[in-house]
C-alpha atoms as a PDB file:
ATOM      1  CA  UNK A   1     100.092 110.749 119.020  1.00  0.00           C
ATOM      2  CA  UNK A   2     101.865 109.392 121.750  1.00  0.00           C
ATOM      3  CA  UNK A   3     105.663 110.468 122.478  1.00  0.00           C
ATOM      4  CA  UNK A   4     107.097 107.050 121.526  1.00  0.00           C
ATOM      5  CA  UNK A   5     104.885 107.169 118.353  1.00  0.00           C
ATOM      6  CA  UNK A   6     105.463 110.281 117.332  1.00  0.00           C
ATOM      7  CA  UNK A   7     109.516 109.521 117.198  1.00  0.00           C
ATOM      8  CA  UNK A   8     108.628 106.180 115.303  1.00  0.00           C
ATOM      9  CA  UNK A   9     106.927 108.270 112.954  1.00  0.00           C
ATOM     10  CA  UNK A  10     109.294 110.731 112.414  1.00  0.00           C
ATOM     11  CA  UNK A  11     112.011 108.354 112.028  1.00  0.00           C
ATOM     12  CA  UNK A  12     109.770 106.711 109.333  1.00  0.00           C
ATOM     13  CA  UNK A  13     109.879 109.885 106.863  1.00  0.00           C
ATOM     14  CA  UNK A  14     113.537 110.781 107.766  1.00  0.00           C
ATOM     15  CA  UNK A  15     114.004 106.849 106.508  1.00  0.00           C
ATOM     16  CA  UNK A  16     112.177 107.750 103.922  1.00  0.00           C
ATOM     17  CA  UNK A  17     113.966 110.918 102.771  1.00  0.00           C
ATOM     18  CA  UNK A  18     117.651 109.502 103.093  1.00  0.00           C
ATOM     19  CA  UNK A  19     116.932 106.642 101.316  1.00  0.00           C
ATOM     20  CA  UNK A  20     114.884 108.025  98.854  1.00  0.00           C
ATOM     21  CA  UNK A  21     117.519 110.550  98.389  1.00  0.00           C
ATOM     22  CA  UNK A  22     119.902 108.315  97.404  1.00  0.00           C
ATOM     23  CA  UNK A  23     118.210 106.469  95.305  1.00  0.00           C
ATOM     24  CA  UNK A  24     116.560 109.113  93.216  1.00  0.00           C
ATOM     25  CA  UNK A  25     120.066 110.591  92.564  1.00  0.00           C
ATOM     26  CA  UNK A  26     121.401 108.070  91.546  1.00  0.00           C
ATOM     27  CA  UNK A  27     118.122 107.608  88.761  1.00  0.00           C
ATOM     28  CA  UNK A  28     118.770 111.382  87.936  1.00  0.00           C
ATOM     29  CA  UNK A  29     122.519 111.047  87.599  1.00  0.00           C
ATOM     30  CA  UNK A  30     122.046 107.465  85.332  1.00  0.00           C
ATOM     31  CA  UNK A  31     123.912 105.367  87.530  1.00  0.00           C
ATOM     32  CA  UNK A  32     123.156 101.821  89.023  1.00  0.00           C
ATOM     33  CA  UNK A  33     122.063 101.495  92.602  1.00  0.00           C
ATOM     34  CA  UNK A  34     120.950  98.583  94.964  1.00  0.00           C
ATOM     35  CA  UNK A  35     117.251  98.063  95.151  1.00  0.00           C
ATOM     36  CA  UNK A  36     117.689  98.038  98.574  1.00  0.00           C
ATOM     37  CA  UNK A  37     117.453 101.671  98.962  1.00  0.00           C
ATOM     38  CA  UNK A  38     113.989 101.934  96.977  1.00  0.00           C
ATOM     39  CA  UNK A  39     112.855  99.231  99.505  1.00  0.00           C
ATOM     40  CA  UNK A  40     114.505 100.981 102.548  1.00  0.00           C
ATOM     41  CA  UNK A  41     112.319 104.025 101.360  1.00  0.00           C
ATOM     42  CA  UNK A  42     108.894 102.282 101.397  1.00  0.00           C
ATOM     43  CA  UNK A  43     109.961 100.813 104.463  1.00  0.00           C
ATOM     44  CA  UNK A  44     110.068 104.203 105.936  1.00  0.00           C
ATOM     45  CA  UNK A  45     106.942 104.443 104.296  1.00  0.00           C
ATOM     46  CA  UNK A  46     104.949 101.797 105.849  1.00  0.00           C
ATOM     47  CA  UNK A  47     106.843 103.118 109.211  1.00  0.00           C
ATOM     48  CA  UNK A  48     105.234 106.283 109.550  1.00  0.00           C
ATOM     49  CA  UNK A  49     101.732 105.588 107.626  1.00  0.00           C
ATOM     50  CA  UNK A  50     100.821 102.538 109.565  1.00  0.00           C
ATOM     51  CA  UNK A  51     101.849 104.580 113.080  1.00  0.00           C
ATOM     52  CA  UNK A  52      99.806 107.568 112.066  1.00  0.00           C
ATOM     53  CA  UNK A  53      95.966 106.287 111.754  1.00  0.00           C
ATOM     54  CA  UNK A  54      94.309 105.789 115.168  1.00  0.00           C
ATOM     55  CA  UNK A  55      92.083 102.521 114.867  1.00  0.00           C
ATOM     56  CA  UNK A  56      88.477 102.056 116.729  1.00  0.00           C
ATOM     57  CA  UNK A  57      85.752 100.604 115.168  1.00  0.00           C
ATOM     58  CA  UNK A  58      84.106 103.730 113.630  1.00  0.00           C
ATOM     59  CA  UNK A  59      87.826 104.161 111.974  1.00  0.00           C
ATOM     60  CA  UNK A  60      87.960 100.642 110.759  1.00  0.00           C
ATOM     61  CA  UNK A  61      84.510 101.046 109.042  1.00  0.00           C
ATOM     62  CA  UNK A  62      85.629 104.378 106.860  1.00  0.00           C
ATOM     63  CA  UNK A  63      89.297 103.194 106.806  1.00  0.00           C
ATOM     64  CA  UNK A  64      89.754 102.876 102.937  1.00  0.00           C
ATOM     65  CA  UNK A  65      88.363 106.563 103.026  1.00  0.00           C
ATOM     66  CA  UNK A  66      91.479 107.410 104.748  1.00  0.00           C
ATOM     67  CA  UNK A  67      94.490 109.402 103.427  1.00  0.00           C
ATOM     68  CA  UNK A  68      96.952 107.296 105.076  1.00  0.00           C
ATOM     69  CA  UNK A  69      95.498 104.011 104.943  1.00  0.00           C
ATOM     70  CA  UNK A  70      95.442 104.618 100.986  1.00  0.00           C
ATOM     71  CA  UNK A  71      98.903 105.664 100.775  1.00  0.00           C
ATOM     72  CA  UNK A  72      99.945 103.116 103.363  1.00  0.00           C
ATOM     73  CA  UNK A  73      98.196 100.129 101.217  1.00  0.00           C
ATOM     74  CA  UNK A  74      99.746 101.464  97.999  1.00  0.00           C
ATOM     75  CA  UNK A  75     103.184 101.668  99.455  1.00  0.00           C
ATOM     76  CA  UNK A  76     102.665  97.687 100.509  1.00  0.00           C
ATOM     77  CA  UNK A  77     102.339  97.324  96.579  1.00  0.00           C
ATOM     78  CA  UNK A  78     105.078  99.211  95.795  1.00  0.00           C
ATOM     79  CA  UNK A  79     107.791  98.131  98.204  1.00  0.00           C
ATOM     80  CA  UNK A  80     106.446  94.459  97.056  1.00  0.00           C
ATOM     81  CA  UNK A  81     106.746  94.948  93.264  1.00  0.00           C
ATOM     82  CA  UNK A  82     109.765  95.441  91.213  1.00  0.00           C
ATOM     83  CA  UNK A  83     111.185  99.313  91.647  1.00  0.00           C
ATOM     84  CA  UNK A  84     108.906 101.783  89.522  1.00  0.00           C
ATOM     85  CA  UNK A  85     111.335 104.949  90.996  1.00  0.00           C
ATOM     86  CA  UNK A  86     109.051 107.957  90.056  1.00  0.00           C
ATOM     87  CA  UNK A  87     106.285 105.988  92.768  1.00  0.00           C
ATOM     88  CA  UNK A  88     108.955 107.593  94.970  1.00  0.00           C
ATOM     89  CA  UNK A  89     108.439 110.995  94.383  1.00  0.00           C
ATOM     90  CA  UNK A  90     105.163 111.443  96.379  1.00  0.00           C
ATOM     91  CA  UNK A  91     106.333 109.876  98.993  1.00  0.00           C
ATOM     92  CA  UNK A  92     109.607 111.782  99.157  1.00  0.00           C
ATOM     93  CA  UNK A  93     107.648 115.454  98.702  1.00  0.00           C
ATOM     94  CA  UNK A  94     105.242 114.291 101.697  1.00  0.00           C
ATOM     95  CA  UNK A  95     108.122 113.233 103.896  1.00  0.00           C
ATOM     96  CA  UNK A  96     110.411 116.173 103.392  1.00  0.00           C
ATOM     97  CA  UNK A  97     107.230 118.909 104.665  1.00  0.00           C
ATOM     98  CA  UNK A  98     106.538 116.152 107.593  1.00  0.00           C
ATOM     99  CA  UNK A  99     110.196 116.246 108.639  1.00  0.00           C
ATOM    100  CA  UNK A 100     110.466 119.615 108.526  1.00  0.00           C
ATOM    101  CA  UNK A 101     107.539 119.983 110.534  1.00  0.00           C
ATOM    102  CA  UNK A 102     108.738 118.041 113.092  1.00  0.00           C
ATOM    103  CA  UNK A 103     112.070 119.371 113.314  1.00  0.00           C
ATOM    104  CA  UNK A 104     110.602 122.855 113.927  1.00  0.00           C
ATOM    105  CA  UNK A 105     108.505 121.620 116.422  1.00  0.00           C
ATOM    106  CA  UNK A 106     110.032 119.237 118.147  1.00  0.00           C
ATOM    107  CA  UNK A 107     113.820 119.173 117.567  1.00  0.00           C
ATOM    108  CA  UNK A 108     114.791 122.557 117.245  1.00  0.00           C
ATOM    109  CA  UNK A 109     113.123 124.034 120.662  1.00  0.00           C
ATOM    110  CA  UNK A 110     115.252 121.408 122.396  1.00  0.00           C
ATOM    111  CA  UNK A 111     118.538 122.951 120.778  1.00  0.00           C
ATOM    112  CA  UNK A 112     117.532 126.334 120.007  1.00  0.00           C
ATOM    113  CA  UNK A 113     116.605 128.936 122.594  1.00  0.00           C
ATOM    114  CA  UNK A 114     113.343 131.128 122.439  1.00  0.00           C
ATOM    115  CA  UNK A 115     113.081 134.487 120.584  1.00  0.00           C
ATOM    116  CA  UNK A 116     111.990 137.254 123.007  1.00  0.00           C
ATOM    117  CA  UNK A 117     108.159 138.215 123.468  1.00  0.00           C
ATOM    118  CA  UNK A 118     106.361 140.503 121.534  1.00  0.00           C
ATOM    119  CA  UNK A 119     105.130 142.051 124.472  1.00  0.00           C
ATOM    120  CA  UNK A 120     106.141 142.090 128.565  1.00  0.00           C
ATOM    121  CA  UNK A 121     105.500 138.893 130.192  1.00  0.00           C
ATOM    122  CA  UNK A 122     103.704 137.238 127.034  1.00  0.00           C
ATOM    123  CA  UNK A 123     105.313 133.789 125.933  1.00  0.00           C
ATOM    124  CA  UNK A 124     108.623 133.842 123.925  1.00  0.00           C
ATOM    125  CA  UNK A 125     108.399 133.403 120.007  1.00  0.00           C
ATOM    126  CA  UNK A 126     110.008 130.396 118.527  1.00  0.00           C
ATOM    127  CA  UNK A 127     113.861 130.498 117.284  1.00  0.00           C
ATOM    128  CA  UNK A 128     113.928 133.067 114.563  1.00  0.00           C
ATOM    129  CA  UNK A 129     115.050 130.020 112.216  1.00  0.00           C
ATOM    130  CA  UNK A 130     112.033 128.041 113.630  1.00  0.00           C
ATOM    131  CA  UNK A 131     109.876 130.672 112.443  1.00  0.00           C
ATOM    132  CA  UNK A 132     111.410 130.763 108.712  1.00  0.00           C
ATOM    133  CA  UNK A 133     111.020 127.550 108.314  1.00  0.00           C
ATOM    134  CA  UNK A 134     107.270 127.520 109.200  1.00  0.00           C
ATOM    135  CA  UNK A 135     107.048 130.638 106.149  1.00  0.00           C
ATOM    136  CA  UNK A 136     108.697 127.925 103.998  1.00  0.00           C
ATOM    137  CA  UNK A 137     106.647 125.207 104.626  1.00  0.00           C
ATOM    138  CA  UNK A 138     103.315 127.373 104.306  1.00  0.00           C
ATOM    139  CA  UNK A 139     104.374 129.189 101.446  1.00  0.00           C
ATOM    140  CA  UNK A 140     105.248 125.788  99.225  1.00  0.00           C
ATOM    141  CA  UNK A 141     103.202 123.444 100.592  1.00  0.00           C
ATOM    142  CA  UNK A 142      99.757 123.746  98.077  1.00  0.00           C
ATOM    143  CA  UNK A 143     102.082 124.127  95.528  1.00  0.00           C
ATOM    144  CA  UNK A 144     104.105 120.739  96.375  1.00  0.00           C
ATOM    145  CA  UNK A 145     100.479 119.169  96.784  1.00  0.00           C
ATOM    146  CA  UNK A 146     100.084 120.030  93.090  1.00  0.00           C
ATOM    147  CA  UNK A 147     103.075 119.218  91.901  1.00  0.00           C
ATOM    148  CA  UNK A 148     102.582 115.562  93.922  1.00  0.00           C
ATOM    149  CA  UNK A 149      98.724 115.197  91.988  1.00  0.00           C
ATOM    150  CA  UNK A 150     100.407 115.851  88.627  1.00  0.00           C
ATOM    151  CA  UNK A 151     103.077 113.151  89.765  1.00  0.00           C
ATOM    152  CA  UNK A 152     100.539 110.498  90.547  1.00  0.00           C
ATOM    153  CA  UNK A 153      99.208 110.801  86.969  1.00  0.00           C
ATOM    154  CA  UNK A 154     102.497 110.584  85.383  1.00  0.00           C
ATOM    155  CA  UNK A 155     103.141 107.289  87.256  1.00  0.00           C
ATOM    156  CA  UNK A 156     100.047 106.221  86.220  1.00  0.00           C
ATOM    157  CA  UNK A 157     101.030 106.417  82.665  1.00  0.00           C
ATOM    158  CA  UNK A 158     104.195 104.915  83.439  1.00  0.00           C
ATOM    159  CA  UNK A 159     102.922 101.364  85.205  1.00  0.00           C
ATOM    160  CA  UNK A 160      99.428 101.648  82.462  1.00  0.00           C
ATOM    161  CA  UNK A 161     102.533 101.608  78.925  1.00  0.00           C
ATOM    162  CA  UNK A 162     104.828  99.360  81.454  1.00  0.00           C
ATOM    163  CA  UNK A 163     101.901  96.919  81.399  1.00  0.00           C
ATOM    164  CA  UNK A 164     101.473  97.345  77.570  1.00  0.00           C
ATOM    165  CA  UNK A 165     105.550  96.732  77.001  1.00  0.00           C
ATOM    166  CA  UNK A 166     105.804  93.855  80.014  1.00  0.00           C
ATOM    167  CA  UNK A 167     107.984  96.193  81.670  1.00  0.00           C
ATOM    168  CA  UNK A 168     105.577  95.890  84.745  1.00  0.00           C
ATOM    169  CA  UNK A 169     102.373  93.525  86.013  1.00  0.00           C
ATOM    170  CA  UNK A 170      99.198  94.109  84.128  1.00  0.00           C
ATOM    171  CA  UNK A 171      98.207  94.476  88.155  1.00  0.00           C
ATOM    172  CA  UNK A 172     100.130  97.893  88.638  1.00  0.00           C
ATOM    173  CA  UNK A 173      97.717 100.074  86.305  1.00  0.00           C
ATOM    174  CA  UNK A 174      94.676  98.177  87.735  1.00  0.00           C
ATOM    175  CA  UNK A 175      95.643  99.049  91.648  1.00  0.00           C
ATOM    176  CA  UNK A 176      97.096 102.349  90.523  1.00  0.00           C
ATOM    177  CA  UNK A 177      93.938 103.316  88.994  1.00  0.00           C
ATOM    178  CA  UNK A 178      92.128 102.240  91.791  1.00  0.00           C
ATOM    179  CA  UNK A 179      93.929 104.182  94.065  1.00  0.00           C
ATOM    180  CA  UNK A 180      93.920 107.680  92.023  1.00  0.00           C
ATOM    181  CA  UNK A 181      90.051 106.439  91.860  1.00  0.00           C
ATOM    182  CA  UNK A 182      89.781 107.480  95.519  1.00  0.00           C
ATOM    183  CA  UNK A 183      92.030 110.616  95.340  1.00  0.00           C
ATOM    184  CA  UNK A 184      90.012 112.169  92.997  1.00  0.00           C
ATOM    185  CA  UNK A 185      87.062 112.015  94.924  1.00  0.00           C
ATOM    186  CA  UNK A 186      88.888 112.809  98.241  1.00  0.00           C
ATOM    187  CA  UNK A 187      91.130 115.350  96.865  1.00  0.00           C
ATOM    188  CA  UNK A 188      90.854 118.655  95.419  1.00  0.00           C
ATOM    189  CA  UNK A 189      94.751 118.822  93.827  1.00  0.00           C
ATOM    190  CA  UNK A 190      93.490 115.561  92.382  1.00  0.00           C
ATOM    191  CA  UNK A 191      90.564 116.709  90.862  1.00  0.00           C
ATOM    192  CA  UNK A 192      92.620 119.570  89.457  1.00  0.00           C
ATOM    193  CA  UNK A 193      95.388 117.706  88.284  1.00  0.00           C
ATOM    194  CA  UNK A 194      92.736 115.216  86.479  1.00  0.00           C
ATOM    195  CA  UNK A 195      90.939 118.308  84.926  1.00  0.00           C
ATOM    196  CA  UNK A 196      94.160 119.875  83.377  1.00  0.00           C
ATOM    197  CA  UNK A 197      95.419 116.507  82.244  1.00  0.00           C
ATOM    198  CA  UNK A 198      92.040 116.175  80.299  1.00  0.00           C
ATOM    199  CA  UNK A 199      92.333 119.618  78.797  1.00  0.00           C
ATOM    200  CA  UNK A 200      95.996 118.813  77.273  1.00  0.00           C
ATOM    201  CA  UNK A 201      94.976 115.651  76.020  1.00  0.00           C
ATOM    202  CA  UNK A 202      91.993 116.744  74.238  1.00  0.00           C
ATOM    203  CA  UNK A 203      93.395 119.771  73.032  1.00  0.00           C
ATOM    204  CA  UNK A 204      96.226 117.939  71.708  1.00  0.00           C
ATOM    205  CA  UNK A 205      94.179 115.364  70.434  1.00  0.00           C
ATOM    206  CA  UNK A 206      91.867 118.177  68.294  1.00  0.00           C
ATOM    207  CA  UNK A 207      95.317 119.147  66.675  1.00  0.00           C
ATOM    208  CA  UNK A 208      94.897 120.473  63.147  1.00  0.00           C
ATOM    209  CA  UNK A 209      97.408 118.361  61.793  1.00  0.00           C
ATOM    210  CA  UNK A 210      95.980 115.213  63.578  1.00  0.00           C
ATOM    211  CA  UNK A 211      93.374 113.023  61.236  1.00  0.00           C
ATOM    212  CA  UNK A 212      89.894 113.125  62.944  1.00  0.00           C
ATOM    213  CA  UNK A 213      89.892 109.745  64.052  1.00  0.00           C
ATOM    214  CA  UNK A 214      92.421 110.710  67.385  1.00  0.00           C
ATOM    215  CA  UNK A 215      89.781 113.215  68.748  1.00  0.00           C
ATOM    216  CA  UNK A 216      87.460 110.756  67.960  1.00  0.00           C
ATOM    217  CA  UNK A 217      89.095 108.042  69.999  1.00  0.00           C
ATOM    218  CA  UNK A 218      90.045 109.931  73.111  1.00  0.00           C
ATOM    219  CA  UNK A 219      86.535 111.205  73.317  1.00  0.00           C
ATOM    220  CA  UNK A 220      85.340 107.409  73.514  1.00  0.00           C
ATOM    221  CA  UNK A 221      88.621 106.683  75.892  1.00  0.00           C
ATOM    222  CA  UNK A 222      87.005 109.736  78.137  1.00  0.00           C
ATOM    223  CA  UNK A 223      83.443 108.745  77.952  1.00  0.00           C
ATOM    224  CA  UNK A 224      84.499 105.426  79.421  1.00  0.00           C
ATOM    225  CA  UNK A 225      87.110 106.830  82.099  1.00  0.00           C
ATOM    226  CA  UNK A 226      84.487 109.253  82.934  1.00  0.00           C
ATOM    227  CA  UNK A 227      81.936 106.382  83.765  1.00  0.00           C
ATOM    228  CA  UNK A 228      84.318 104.656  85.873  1.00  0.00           C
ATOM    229  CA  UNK A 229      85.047 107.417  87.627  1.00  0.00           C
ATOM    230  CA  UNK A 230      81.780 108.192  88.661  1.00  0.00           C
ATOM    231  CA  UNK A 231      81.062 104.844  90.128  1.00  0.00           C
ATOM    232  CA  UNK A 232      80.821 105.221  93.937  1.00  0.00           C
ATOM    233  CA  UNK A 233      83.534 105.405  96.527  1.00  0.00           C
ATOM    234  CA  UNK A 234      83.970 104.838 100.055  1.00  0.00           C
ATOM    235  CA  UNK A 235      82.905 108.265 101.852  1.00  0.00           C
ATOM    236  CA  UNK A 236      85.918 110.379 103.408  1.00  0.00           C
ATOM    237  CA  UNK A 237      87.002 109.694 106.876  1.00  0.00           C
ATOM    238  CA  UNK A 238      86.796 112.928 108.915  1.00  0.00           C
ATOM    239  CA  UNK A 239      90.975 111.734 109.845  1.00  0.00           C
ATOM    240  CA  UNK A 240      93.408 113.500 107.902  1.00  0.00           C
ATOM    241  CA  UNK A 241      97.408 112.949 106.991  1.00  0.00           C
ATOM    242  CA  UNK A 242      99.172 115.069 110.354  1.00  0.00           C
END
């Protein structure tokens, strides 16, 4: 990614972040805020995910495939739609681990000096804080890829009983589910998330207390979710999110 580029990018999540920031605290804390701060944060958004993919024709062919050209087209939808706040969370969890990526790569060295070498005349170590913060970011990160799976079902159920009460478009659940469509079969915290999601339900639908009739009915809601599911998919792209 070229220099210029890569600063666009960055400047995309950081958009992202400080925007998202505000507006998710002031969700959490139950007090108004101007849309434009949910649309400020999928501007960031479109920023960074439209600079990242590197187009040639062999990309354009497997493009839906892509990460980043399916999080790019959903956050189109969602900075076009009325605000749906937890869609934010995803985006706010993948930002935060990209910026602080690139401020341990790329902003602190320019501010922070070297740590010594681990042996005479090898290359100096990065800024003892540098190197922290890479611990931090592998040590969460598989567990904030979970935590962003388990999201994107949650938000499904949000936009699929928005539909239901006209608190959203009937279109939301349709593109939504289209979209998780392709993450399951692209991604394994997806598949995961999907297969605990289905062992709550039915277990909670087998309740002893429940009449018959609820088991019954999710098994035919499953049977049918399960034959969508397997209808084919674009194949992965071998380009993944940076």
């Amino acid at each position: 990614m070229a220099a210029t580029q890569h600063y666009l990018w960055a400047g995309g999540h950081f958009l992202l972040l400080l925007s998202g920031f505000r507006y998710l605290l002031a969700w959490i804390m139950f007090k108004s805020v101007s849309s434009w701060w949910y649309k400020a944060s999928f501007l960031g958004a479109l920023m960074s995910y439209f600079i990242t993919p590197q187009p040639n024709a062999a990309y354009v062919r497997k493009a839906l495939a892509d990460e980043n050209v399916q999080y790019f087209l959903v956050a189109i939808f969602w900075w076009t739609s009325r605000p749906v706040t937890i869609a934010l969370l995803p985006y706010f969890v993948f930002s935060l681990f990209h910026a602080l990526t690139f401020t341990r790569t790329t902003l602190m060295p320019q501010f922070l000096p070297p740590g010594p070498p681990l042996a005479a005349g090898g290359p100096p170590q990065p800024h003892p804080l540098a190197k922290k913060l890479h611990l931090w970011v592998k040590a969460n990160y598989d567990t904030a890829m979970r935590i962003v799976a388990i999201t994107e079902l949650v938000i499904f159920a949000r936009v699929l009983f928005g539909a239901i009460l006209l608190r959203n478009s009937l279109m939301m659940p349709l593109v939504y589910a289209n979209f998780l469509h392709q993450r399951y079969f692209h991604s394994q915290f997806t598949r995961d998330a999907v297969t605990l999601a289905d062992k709550r339900i039915t277990d909670l639908s087998n309740y002893p207390s429940l009449p018959p009739v609820v088991g019954q009915g999710w098994m035919r809601v499953r049977e049918l979710i399960v034959r969508w599911g397997g209808s084919a998919v674009i194949e992965p792209a071998a380009a993944r999110r940076d």
